[in-house]
N, C-alpha and C. Protein backbone atom coordinates (compact mmCIF):
# COMPACT_ATOMS: atom_id res chain seq x y z
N UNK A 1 0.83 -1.19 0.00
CA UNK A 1 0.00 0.00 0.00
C UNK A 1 0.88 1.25 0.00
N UNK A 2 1.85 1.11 0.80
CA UNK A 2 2.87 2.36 0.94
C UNK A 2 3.43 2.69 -0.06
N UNK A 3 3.97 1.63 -0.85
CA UNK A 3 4.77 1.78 -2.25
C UNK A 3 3.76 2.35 -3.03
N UNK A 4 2.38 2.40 -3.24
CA UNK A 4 1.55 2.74 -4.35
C UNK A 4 1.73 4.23 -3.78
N UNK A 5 0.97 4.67 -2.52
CA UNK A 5 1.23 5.81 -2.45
C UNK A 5 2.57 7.05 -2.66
N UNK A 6 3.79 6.46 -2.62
CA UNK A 6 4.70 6.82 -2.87
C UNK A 6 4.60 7.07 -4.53
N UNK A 7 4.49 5.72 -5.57
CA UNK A 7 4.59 6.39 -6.41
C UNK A 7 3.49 7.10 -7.27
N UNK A 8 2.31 7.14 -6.64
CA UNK A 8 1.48 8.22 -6.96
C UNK A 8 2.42 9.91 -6.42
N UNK A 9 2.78 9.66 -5.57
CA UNK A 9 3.20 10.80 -5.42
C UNK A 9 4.17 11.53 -6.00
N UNK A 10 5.48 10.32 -6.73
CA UNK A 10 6.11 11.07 -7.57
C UNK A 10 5.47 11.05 -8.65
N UNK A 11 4.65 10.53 -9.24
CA UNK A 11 3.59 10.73 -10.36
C UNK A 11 3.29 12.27 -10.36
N UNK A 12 2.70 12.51 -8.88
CA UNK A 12 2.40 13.84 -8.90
C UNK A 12 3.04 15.06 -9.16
N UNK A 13 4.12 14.88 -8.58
CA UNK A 13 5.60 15.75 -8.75
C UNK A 13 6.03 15.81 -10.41
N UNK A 14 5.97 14.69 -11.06
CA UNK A 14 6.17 14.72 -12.35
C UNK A 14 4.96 15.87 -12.94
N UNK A 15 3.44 15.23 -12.37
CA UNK A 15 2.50 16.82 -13.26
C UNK A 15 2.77 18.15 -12.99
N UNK A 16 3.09 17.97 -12.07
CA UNK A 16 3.26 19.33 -11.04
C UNK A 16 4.24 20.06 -11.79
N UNK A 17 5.44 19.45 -12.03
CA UNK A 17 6.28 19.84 -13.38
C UNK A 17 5.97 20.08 -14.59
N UNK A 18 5.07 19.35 -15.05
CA UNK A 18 4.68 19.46 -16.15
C UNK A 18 3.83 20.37 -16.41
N UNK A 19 3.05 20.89 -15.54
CA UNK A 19 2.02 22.05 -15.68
C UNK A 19 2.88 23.36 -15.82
N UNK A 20 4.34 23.57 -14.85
CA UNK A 20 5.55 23.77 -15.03
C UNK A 20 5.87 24.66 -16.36
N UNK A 21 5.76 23.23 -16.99
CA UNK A 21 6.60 23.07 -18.36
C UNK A 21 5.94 24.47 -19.07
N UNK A 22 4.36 23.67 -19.25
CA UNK A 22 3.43 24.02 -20.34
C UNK A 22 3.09 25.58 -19.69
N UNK A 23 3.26 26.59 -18.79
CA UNK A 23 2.94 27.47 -18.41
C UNK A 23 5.19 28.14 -19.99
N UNK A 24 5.84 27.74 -19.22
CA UNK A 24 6.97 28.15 -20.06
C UNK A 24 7.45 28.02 -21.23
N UNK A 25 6.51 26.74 -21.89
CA UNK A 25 6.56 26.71 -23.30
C UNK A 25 5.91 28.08 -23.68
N UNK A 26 4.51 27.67 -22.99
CA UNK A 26 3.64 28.83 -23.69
C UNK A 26 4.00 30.63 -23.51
N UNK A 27 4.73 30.72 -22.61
CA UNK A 27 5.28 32.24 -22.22
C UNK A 27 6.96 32.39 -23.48
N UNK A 28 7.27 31.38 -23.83
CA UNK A 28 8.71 31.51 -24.77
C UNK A 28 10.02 31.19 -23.79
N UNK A 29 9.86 30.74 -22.65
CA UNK A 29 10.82 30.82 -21.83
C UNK A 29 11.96 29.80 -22.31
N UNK A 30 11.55 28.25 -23.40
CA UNK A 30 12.46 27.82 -23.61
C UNK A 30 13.17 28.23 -24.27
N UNK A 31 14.85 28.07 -24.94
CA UNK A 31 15.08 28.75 -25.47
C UNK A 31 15.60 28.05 -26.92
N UNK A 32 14.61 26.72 -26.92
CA UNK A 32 14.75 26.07 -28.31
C UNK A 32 14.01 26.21 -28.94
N UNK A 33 13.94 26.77 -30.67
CA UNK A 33 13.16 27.08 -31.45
C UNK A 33 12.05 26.07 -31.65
N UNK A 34 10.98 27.07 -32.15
CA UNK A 34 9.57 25.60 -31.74
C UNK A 34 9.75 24.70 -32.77
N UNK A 35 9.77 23.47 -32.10
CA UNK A 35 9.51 22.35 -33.06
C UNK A 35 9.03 22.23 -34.30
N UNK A 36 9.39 21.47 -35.50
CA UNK A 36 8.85 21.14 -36.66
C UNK A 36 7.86 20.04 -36.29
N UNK A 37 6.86 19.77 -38.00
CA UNK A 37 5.90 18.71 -37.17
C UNK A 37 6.65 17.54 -37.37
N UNK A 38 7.62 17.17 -38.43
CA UNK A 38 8.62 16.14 -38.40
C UNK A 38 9.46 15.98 -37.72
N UNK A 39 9.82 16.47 -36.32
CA UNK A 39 10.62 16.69 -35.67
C UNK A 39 10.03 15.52 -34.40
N UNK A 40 11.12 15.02 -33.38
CA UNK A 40 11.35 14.30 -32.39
C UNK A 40 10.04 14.67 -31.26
N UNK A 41 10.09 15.56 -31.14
CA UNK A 41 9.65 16.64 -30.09
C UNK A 41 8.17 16.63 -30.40
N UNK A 42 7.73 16.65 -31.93
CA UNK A 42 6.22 16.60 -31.93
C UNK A 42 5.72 15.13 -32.20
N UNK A 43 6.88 14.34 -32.99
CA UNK A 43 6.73 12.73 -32.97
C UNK A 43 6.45 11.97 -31.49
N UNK A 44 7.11 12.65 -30.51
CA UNK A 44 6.90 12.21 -29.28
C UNK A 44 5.81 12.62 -28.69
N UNK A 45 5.34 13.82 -28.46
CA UNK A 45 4.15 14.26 -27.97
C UNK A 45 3.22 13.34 -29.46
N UNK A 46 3.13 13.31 -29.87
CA UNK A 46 1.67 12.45 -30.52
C UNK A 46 1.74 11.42 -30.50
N UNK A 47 3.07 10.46 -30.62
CA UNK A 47 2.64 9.11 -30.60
C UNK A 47 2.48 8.58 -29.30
N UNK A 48 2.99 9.81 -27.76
CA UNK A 48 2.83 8.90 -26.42
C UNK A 48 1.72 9.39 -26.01
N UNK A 49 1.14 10.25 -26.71
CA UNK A 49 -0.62 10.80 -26.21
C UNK A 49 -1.68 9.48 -26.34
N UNK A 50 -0.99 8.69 -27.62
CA UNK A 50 -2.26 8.05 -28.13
C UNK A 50 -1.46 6.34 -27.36
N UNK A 51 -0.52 6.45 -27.13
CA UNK A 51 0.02 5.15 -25.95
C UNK A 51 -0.14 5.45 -24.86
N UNK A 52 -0.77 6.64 -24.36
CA UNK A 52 -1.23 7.24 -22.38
C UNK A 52 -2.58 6.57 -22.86
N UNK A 53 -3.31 6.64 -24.18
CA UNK A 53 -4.93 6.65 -24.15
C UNK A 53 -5.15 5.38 -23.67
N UNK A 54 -4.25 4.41 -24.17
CA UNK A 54 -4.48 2.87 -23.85
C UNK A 54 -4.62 2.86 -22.85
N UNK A 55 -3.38 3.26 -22.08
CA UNK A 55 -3.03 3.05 -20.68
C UNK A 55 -4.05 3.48 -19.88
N UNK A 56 -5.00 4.69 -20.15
CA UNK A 56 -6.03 4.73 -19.19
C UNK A 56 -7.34 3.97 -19.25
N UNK A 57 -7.43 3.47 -21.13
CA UNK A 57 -8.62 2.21 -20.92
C UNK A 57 -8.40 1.42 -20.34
N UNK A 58 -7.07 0.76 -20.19
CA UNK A 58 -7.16 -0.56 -19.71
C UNK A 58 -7.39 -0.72 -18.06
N UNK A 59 -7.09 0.81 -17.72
CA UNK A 59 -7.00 0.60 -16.41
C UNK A 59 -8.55 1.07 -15.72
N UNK A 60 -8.98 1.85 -16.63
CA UNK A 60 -11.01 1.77 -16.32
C UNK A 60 -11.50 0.70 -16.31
N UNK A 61 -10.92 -0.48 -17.13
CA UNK A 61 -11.64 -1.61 -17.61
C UNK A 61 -11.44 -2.60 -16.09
N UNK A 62 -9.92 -2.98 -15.58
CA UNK A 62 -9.86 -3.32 -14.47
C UNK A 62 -10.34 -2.85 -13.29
N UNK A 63 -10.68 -1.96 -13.12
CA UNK A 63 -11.63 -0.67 -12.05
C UNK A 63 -12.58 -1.68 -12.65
N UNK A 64 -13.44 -2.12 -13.21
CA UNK A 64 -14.86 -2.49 -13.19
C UNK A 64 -14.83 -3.92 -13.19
N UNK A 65 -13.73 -5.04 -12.77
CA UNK A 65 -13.46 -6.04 -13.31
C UNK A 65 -12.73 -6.66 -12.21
N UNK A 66 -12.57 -5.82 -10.70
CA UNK A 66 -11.88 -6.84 -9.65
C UNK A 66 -12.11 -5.31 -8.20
N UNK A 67 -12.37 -6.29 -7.25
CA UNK A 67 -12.65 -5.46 -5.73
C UNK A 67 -11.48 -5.40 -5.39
N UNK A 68 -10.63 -5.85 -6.02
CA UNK A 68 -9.10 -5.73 -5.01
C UNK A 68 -8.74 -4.48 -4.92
N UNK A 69 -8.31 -3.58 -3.76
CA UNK A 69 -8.15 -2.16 -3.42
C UNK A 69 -6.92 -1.56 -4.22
N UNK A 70 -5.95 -2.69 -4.26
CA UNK A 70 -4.55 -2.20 -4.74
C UNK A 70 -4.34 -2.37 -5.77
N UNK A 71 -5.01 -3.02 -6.49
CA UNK A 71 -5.20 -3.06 -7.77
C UNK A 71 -5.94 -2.12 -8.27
N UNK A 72 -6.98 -1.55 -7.96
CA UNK A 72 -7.57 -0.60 -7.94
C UNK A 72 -7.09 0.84 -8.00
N UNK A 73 -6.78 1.11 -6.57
CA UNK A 73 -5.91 1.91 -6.57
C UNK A 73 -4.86 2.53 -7.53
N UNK A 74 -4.19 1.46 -8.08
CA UNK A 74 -2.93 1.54 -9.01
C UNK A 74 -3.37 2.13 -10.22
N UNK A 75 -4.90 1.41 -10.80
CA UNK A 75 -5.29 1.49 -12.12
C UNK A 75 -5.66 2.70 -11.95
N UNK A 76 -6.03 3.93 -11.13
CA UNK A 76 -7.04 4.81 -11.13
C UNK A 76 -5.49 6.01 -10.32
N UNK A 77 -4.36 5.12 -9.91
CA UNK A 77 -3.35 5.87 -10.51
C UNK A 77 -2.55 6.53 -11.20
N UNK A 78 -2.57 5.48 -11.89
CA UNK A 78 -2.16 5.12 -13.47
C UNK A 78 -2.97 6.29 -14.67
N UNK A 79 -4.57 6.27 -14.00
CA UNK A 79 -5.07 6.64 -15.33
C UNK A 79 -5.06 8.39 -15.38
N UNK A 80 -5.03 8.29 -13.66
CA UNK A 80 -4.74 10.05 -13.52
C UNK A 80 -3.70 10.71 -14.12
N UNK A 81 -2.79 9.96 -13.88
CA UNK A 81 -1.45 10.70 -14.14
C UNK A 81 -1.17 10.30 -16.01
N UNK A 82 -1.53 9.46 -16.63
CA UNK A 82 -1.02 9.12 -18.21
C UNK A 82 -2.45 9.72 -18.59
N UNK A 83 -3.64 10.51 -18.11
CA UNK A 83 -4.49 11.48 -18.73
C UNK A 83 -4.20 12.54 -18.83
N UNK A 84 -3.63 13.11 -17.68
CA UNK A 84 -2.93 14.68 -17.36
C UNK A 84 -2.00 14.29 -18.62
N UNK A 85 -0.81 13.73 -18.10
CA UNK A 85 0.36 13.52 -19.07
C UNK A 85 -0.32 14.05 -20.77
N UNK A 86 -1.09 12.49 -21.24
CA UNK A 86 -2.15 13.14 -22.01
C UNK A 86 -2.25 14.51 -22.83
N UNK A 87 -2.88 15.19 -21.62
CA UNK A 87 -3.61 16.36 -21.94
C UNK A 87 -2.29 17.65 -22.14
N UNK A 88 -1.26 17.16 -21.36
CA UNK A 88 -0.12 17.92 -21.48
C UNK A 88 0.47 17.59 -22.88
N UNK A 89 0.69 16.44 -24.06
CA UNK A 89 1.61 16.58 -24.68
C UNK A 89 0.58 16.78 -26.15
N UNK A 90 -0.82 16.91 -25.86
CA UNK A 90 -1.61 17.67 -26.99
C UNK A 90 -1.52 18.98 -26.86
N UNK A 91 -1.28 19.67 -25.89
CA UNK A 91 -1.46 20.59 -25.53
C UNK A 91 -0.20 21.62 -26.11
N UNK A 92 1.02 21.19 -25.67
CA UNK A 92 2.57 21.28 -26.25
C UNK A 92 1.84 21.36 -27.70
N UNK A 93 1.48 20.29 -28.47
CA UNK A 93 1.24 20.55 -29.97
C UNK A 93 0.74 21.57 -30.41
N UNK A 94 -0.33 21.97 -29.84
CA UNK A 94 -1.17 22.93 -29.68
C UNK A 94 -0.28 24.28 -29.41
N UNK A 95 0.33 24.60 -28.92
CA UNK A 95 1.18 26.01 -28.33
C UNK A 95 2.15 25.79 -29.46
N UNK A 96 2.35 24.99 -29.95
CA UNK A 96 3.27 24.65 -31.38
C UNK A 96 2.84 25.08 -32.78
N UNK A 97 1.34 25.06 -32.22
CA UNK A 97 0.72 25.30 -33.45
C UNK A 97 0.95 23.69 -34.75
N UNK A 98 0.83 22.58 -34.23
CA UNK A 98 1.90 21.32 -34.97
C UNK A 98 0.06 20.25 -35.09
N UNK A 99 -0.08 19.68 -36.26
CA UNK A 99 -1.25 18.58 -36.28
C UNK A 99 -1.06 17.70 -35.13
N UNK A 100 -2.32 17.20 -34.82
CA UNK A 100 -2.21 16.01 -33.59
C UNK A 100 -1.68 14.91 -34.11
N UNK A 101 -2.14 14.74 -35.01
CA UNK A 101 -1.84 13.47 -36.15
C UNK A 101 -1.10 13.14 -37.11
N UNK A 102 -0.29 12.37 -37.81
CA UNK A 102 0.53 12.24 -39.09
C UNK A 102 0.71 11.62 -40.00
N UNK A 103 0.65 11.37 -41.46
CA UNK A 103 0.90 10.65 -42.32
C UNK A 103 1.74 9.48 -42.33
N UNK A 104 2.50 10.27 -41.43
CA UNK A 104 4.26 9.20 -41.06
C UNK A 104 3.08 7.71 -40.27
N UNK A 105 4.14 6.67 -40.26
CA UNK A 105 3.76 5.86 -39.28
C UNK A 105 4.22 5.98 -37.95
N UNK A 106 3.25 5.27 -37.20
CA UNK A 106 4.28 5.66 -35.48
C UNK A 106 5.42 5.16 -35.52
N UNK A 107 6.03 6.30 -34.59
CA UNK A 107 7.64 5.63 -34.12
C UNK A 107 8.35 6.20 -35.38
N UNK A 108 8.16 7.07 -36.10
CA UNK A 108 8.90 7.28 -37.67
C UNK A 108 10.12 7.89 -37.17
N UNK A 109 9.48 9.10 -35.79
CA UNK A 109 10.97 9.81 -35.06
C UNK A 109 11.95 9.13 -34.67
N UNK A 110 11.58 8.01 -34.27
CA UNK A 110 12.61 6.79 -33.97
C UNK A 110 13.46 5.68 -34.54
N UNK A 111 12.51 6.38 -35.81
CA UNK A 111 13.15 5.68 -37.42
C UNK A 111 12.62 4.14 -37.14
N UNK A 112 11.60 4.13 -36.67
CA UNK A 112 11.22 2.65 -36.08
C UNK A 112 9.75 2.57 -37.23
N UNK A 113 9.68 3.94 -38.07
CA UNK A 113 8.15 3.72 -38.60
C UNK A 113 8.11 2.60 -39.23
N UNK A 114 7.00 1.76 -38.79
CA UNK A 114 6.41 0.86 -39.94
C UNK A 114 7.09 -1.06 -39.22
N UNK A 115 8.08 -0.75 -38.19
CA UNK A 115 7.93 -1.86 -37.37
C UNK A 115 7.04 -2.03 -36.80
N UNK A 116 6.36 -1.34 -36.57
CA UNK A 116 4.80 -1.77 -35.45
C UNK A 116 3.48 -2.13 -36.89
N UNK A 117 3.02 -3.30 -37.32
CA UNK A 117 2.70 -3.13 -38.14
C UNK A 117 0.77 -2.73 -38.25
N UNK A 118 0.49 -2.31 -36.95
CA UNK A 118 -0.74 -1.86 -36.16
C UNK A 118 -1.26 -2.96 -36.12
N UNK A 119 -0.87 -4.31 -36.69
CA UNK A 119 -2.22 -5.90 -36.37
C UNK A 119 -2.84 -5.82 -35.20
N UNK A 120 -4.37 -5.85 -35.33
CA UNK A 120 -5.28 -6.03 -34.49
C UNK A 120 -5.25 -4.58 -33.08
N UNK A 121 -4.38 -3.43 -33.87
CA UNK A 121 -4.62 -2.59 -32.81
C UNK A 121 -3.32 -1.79 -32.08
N UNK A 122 -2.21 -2.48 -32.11
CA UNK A 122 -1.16 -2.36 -31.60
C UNK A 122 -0.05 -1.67 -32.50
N UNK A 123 -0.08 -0.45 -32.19
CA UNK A 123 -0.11 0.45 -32.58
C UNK A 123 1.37 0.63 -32.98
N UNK A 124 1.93 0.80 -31.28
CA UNK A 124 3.01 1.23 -31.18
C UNK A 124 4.04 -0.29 -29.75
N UNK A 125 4.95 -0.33 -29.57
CA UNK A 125 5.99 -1.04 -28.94
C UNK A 125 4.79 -0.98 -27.13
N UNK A 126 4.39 -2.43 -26.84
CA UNK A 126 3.80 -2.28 -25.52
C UNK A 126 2.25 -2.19 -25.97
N UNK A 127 2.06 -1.86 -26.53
CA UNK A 127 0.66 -1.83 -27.35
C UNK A 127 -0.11 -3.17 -26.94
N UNK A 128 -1.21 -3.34 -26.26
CA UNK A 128 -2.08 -4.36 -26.26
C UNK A 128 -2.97 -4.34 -27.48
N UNK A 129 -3.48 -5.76 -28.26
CA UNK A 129 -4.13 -5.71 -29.38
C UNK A 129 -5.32 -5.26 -28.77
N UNK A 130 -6.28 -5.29 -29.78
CA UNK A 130 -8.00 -5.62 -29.65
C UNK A 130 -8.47 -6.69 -29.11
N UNK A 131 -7.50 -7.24 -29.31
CA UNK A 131 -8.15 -9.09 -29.24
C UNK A 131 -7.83 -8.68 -27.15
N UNK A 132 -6.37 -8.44 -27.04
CA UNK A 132 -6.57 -8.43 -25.79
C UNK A 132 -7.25 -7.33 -24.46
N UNK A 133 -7.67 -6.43 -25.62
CA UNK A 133 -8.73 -5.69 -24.71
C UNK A 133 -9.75 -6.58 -24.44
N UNK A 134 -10.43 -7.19 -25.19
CA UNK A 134 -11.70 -7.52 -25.01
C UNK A 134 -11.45 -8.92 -24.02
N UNK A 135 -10.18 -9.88 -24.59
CA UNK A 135 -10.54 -10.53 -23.17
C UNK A 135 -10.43 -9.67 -21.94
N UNK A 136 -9.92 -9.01 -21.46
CA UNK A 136 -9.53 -8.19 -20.22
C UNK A 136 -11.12 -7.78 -19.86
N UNK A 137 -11.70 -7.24 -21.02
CA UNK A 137 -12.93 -6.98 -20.65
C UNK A 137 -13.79 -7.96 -20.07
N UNK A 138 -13.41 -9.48 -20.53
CA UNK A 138 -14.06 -10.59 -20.22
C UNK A 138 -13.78 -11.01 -18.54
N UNK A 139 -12.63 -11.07 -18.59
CA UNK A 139 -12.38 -11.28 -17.18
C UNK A 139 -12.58 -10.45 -15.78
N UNK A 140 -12.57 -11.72 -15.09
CA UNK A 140 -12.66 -10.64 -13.59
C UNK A 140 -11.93 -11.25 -12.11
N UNK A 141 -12.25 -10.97 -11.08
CA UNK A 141 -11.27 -11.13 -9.72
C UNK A 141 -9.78 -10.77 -10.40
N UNK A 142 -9.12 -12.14 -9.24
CA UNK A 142 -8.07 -12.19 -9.81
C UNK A 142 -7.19 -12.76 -11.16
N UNK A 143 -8.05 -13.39 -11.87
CA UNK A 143 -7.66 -13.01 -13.86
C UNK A 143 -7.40 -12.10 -14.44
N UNK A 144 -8.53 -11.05 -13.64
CA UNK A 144 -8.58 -9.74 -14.75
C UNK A 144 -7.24 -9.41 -13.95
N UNK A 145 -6.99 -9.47 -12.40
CA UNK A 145 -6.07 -8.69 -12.10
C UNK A 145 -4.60 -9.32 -12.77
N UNK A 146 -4.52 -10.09 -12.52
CA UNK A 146 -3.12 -10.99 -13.09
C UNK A 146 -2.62 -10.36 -14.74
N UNK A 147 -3.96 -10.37 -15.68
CA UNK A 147 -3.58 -10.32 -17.21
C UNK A 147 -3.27 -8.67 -16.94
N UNK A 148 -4.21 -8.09 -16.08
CA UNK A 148 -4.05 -6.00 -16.33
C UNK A 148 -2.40 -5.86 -16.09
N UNK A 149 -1.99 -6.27 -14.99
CA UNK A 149 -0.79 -5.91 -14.76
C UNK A 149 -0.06 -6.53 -15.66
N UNK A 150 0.33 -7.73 -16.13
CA UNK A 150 0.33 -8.28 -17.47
C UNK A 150 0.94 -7.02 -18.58
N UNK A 151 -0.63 -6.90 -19.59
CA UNK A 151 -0.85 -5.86 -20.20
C UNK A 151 -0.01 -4.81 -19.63
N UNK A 152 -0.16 -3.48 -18.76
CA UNK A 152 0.46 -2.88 -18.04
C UNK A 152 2.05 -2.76 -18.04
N UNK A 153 2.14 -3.84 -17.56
CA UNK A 153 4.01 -4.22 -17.28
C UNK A 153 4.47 -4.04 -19.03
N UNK A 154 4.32 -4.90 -20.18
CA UNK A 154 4.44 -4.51 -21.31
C UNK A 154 4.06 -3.37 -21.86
N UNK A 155 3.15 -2.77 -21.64
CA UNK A 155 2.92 -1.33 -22.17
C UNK A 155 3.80 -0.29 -21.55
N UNK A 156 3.94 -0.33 -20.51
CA UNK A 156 5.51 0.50 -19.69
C UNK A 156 6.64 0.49 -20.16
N UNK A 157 6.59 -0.76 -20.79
CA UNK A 157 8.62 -1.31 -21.02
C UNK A 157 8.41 -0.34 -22.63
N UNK A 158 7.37 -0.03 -23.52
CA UNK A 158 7.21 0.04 -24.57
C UNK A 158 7.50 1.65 -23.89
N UNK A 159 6.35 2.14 -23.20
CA UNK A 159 6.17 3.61 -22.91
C UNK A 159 8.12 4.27 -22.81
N UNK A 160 8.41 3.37 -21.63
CA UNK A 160 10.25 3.83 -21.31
C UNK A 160 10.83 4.00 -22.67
N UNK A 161 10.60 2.83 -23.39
CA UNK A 161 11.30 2.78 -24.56
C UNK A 161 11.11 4.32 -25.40
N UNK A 162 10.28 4.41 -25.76
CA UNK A 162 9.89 5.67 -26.15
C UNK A 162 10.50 6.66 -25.96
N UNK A 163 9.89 7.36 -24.22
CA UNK A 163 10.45 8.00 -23.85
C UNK A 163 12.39 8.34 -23.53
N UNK A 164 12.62 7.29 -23.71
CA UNK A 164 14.03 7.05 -23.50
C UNK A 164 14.62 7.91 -25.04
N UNK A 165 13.87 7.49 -25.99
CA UNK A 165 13.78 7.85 -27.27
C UNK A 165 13.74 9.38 -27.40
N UNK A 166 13.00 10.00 -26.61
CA UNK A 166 12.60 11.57 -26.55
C UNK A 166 13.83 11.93 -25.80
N UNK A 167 14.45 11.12 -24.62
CA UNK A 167 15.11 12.15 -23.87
C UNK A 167 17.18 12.20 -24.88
N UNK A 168 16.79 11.07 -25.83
CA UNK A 168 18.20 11.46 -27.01
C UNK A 168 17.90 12.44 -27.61
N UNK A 169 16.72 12.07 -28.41
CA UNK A 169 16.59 12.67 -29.71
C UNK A 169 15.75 14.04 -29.54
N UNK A 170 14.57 14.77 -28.52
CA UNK A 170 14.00 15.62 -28.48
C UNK A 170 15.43 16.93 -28.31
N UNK A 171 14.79 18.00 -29.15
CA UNK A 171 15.45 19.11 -28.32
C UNK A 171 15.01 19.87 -27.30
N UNK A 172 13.26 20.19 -27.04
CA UNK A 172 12.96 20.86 -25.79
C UNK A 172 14.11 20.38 -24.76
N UNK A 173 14.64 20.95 -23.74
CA UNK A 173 14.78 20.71 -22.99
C UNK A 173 14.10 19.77 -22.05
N UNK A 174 12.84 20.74 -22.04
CA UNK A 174 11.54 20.84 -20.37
C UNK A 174 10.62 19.49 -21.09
N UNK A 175 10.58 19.20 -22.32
CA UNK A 175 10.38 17.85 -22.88
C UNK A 175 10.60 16.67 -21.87
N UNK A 176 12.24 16.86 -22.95
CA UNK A 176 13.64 15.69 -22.62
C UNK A 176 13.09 15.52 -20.70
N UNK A 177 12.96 16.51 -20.02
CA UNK A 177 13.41 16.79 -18.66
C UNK A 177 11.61 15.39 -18.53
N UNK A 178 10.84 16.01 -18.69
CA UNK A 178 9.59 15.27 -18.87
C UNK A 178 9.57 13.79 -18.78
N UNK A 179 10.09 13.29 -19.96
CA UNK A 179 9.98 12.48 -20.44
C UNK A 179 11.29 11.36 -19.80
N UNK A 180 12.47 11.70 -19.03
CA UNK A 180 13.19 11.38 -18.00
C UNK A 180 12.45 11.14 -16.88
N UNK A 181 11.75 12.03 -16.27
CA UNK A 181 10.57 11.54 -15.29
C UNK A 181 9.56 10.71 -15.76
N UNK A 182 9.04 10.50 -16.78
CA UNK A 182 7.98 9.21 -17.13
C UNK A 182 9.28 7.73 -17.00
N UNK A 183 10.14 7.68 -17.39
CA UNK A 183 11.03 6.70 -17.15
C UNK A 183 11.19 6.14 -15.77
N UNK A 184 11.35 7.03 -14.67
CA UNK A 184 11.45 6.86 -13.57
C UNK A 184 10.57 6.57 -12.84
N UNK A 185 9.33 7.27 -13.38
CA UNK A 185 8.05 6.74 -12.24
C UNK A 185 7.87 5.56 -13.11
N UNK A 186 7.28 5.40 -14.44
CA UNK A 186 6.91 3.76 -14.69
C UNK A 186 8.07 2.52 -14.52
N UNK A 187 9.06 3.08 -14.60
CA UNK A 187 10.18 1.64 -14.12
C UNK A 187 9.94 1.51 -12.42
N UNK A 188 9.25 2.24 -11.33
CA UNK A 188 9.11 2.35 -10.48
C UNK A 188 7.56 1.52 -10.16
N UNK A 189 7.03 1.57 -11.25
CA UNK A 189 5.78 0.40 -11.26
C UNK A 189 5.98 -0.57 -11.88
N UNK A 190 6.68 -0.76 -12.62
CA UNK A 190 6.90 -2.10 -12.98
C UNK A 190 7.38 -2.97 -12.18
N UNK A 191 8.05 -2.13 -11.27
CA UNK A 191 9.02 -3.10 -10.19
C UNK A 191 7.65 -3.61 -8.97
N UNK A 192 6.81 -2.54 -8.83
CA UNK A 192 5.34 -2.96 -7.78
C UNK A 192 4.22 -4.33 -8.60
N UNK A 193 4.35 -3.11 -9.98
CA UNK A 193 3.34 -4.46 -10.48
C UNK A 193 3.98 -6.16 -10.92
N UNK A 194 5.24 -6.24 -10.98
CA UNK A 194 6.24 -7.79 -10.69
C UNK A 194 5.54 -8.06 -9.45
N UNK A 195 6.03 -7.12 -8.06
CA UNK A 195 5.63 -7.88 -6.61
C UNK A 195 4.54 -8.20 -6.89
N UNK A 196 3.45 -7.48 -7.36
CA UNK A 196 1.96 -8.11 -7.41
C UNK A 196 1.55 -9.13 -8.29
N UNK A 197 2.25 -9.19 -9.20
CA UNK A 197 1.87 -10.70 -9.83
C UNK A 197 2.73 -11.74 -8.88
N UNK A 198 4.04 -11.70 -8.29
CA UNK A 198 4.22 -12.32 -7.47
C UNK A 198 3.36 -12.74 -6.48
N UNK A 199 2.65 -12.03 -5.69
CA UNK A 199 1.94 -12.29 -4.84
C UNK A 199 0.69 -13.18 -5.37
N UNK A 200 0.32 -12.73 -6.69
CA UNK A 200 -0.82 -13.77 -7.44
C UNK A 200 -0.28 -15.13 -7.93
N UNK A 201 1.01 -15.49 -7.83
CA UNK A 201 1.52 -16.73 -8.47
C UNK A 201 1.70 -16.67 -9.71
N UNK A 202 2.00 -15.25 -10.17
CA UNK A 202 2.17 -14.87 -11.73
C UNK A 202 3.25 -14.62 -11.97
N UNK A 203 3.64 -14.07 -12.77
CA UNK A 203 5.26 -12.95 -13.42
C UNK A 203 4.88 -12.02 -14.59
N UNK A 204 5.62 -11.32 -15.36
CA UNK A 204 5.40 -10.63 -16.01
C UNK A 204 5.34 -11.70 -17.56
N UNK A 205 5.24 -11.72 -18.93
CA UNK A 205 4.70 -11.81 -19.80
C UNK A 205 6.23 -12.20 -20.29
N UNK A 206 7.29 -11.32 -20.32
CA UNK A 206 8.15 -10.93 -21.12
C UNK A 206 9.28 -10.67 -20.37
């Protein structure tokens, strides 16, 4: 229980920054010229907006799909902080004046376009298909909880990846700085959500 609250809390510290950010993008305070839409910086803000979106279905879906508190808890952690996040890196586009969307395939900033080949949904690296939303939707107690964290634990390792990706290749700074803190808090759940499949007689996937 302690560990969740902890890393909700640097979760929090990360928005808290980030609201930060988006108050100094928008005033000119950085002092890197604004992004192109082919550029790292807007490749990253759009393709991890639409890999936060997952992350908060899946974790509504487990909210309706098991009484367990800490599981609970986590998912409705999770969905606070990768919605804000979210709402922060459309928002960046937006003060950019840059499309939400792109011709390119995902991951193109990463020169990775067109490895993810979207089958059944999966978009981007960590990506759960369709197929495995809907079982998730099917299940419940501890199934649903076992496969969410599952799901979860792989969608993180994908999210880091990413972000790890932004903090080479972006030039914002207050980005890069961003996107170093998403690394740290989700490798910080991955390590909780392992103990908890431990505790279910599970492991991670991968």
């Amino acid at each position: 229980m302690r560990q969740v609250g902890w890393i909700a809390g640097t979760a929090a510290a990360v928005l808290v920054a980030a609201g930060a950010v988006t108050y100094a993008v928008a005033d000119g305070d950085d002092s890197t010229a604004t992004p192109t839409a082919d550029s790292a910086d807007a490749g990253f803000a759009r393709d991890m907006a639409v890999h936060h979106q997952q992350a908060v279905e899946m974790s509504f879906i487990v909210r309706d799909r098991t009484k367990n508190e800490e599981v609970r808890r986590l998912a409705f952690d999770i969905a606070q902080t990768q919605a804000n996040q979210r709402g922060m890196l459309l928002g960046w586009l937006d003060l950019w004046e840059l499309p939400k969307v792109s011709s390119d395939p995902p991951m193109t900033w990463m020169d990775m376009g067109g490895m993810a080949d979207g089958k059944d949904g999966a978009l981007m690296p960590g990506m759960a298909t369709n197929t495995e939303l809907r079982k998730l939707q099917k299940l419940s107690g501890k199934q649903a909880e076992i496969f969410y964290l599952q799901l979860m634990t792989d969608h993180h390792k994908g999210g880091i990846h990413m972000a790890e990706g932004c903090v080479t290749r972006c030039t914002v700074k207050v980005e890069k700085d961003i996107a170093q803190g998403m690394v740290n808090a989700q490798e910080s759940e991955i390590e909780l959500m392992t103990d908890m499949l431990k505790e279910r007689g599970a492991k991670p996937r991968s």
